[in-house]
N, C-alpha and C. Protein backbone atom coordinates (compact mmCIF):
# COMPACT_ATOMS: atom_id res chain seq x y z
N UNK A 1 -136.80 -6.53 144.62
CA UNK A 1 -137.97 -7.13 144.03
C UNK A 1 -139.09 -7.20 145.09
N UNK A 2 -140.36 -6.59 144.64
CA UNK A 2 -141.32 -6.94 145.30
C UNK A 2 -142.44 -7.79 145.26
N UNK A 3 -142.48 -8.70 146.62
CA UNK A 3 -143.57 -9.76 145.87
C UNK A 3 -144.75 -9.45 145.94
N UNK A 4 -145.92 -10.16 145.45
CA UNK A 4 -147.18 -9.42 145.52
C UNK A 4 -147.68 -10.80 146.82
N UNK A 5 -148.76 -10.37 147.14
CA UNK A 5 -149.22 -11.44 148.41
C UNK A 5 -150.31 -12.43 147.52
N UNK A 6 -150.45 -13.29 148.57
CA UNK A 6 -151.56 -14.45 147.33
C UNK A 6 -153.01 -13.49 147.18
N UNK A 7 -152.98 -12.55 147.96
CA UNK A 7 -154.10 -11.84 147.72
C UNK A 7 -153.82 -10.85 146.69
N UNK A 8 -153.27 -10.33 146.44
CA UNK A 8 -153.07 -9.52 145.28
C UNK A 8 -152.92 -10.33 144.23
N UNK A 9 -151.97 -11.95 144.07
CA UNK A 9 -152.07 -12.50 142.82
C UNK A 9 -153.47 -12.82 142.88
N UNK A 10 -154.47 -13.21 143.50
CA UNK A 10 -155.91 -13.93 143.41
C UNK A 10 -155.93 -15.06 143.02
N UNK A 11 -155.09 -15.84 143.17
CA UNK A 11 -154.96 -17.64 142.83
C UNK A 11 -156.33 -18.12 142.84
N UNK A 12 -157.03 -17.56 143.64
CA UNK A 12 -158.24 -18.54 143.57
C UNK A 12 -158.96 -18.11 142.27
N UNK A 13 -159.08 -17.34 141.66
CA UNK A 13 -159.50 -16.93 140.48
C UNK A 13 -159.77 -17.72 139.47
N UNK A 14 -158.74 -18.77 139.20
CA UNK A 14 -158.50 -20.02 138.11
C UNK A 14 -159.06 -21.02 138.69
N UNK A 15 -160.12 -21.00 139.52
CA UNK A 15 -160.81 -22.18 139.84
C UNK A 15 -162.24 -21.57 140.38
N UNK A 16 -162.51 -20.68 139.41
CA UNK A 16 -163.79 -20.03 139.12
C UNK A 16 -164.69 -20.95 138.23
N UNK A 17 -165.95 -21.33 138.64
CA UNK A 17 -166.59 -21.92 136.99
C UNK A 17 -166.66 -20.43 135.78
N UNK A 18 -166.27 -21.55 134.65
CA UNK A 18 -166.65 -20.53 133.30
C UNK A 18 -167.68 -19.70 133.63
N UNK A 19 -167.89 -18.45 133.07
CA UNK A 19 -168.62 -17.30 133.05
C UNK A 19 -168.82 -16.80 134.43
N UNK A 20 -168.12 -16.76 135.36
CA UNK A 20 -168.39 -16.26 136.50
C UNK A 20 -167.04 -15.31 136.36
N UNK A 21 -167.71 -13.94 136.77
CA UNK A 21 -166.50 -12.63 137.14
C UNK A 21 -165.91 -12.90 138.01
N UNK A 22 -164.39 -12.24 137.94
CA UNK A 22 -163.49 -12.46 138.72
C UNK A 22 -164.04 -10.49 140.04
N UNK A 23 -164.64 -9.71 139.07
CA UNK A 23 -165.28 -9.01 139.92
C UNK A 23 -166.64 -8.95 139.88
N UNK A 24 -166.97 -8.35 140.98
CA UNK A 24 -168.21 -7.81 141.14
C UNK A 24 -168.72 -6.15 141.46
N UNK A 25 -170.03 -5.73 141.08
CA UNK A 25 -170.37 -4.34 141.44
C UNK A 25 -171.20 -4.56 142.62
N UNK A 26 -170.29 -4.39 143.91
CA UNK A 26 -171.14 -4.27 145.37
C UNK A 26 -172.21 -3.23 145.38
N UNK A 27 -173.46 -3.58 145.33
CA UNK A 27 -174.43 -2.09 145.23
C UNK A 27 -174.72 -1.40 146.80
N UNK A 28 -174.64 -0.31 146.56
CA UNK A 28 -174.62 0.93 147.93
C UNK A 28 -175.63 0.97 148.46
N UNK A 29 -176.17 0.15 149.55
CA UNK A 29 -177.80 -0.02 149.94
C UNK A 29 -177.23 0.03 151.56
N UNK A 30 -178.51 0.17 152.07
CA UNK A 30 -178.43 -0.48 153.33
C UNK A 30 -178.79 -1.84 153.85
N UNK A 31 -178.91 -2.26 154.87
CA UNK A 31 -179.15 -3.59 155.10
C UNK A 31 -180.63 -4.06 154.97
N UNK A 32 -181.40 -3.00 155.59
CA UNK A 32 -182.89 -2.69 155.46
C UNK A 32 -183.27 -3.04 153.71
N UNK A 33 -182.59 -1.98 153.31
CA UNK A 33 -182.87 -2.28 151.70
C UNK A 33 -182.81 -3.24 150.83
N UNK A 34 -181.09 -4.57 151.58
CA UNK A 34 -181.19 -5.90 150.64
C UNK A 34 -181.81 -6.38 151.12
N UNK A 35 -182.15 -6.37 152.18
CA UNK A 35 -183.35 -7.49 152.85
C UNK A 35 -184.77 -7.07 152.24
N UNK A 36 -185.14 -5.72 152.46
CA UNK A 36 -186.33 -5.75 151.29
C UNK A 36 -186.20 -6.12 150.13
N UNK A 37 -185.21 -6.11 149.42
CA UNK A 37 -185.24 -6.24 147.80
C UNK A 37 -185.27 -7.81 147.94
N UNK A 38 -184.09 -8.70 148.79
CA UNK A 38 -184.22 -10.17 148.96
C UNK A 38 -185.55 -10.37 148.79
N UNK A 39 -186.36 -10.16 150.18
CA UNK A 39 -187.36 -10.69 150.70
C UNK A 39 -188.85 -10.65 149.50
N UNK A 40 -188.32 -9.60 148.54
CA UNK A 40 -189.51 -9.17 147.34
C UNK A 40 -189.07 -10.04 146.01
N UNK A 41 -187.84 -10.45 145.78
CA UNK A 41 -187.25 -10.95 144.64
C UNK A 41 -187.76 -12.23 144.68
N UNK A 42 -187.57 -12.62 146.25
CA UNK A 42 -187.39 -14.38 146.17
C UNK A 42 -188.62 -14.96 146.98
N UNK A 43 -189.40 -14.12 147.48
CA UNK A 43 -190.76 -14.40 148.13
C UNK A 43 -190.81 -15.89 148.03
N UNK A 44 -190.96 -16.41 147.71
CA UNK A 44 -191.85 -17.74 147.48
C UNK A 44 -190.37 -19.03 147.81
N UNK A 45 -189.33 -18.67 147.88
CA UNK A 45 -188.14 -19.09 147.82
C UNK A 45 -187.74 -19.43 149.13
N UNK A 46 -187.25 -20.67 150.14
CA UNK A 46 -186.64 -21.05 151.11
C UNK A 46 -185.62 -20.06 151.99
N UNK A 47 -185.76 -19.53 152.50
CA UNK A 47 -184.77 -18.51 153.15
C UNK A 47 -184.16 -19.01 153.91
N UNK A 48 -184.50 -20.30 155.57
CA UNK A 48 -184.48 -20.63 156.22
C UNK A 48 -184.82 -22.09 156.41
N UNK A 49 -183.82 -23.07 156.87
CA UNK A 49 -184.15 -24.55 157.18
C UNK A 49 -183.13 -24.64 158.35
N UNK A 50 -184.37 -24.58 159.77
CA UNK A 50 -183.28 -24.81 161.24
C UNK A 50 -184.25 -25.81 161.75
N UNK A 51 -183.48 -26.71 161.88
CA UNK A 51 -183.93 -28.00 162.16
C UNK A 51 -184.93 -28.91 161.31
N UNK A 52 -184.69 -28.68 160.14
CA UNK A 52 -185.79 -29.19 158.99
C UNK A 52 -187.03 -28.85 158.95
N UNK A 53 -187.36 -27.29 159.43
CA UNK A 53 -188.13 -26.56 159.54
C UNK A 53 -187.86 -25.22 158.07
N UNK A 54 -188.56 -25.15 157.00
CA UNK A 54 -188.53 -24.67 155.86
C UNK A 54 -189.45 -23.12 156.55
N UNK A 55 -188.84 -21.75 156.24
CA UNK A 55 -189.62 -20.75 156.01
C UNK A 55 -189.29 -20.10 154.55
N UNK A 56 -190.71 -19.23 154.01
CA UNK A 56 -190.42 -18.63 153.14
C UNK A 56 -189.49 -17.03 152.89
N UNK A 57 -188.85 -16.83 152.18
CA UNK A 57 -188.42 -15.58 152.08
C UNK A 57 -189.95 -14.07 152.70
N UNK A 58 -191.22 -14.73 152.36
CA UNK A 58 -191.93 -13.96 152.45
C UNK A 58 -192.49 -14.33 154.31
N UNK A 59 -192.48 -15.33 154.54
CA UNK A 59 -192.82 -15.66 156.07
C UNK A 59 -191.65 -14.77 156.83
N UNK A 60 -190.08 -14.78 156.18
CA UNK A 60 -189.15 -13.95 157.06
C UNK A 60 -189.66 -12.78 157.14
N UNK A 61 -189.62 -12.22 156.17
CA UNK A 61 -190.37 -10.82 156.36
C UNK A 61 -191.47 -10.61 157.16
N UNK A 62 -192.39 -11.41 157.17
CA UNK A 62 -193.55 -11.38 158.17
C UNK A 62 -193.10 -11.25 159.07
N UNK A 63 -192.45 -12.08 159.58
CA UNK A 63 -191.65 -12.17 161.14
C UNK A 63 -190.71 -11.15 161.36
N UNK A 64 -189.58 -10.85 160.56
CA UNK A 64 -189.14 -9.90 160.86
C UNK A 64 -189.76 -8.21 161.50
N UNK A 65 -190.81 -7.82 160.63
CA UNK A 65 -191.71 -6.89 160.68
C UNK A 65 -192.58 -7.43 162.03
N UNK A 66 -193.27 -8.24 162.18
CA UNK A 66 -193.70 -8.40 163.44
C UNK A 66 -193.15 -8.25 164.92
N UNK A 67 -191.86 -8.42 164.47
CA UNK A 67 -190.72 -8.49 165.53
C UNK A 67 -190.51 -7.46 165.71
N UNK A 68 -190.31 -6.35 165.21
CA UNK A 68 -190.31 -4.80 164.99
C UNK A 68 -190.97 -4.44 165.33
N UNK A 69 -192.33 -4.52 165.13
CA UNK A 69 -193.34 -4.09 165.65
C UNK A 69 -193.63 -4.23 167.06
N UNK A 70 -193.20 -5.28 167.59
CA UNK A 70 -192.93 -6.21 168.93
C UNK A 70 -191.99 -4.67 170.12
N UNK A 71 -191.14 -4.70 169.27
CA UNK A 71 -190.11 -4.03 169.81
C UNK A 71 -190.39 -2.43 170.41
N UNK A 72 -190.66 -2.08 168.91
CA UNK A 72 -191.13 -0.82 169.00
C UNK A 72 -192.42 -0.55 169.93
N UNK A 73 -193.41 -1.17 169.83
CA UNK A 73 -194.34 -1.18 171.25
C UNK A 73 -194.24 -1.10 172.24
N UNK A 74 -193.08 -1.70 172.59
CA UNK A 74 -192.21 -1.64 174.16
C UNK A 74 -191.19 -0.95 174.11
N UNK A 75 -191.18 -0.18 173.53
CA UNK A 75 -190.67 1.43 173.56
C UNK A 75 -189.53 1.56 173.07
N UNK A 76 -188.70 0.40 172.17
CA UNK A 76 -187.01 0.44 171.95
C UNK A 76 -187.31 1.17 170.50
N UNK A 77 -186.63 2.13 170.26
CA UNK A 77 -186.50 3.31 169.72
C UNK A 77 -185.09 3.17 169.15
N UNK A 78 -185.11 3.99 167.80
CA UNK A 78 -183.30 4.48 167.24
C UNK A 78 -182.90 5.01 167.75
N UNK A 79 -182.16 4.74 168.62
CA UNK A 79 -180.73 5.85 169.11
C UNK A 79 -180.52 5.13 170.67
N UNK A 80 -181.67 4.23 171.25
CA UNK A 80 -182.01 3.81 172.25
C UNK A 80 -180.98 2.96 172.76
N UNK A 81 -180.37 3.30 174.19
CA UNK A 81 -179.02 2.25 174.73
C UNK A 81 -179.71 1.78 176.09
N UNK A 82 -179.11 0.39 176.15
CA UNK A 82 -179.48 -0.42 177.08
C UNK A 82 -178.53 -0.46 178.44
N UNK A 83 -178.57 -0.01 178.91
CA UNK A 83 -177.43 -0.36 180.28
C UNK A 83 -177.99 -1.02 181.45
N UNK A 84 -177.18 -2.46 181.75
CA UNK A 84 -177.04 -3.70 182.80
C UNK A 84 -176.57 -3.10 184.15
């Protein structure tokens, strides 16, 4: 007899709220891409509270992109390795 593991039974399953799937469809993006789609969906929406400091989904993006921009000015490039 073979047993199945608690991961294969999915016990946690039965302590799902009603109407919530036991699966989901992971969509094939990159990271770049949920963060744009996030950052466009929920604009106006709390992304961030560090130290009771509130930013918007759309301020991250600002910053993020600024930060990039930051970077890339000072020459760090794709493919670019750092050695100490």
């Amino acid at each position: 007899m073979i047993m199945e593991s608690a991961y294969e039974q999915r016990i946690w399953v039965k302590s799902y709220s009603p109407g919530v799937p036991p699966d989901i469809e992971v969509p094939t993006k990159s990271l770049v891409e949920a963060f744009d789609d996030a950052t466009e969906k929920w604009r106006s929406k709390t992304a961030i509270i560090f130290y009771g400091n509130k930013i918007t989904f759309e301020q991250l993006r600002d910053k993020v992109d600024r930060f990039a921009t930051a970077l890339s000015q000072l020459g760090v490039k794709k493919g670019i390795r750092w050695h100490y």
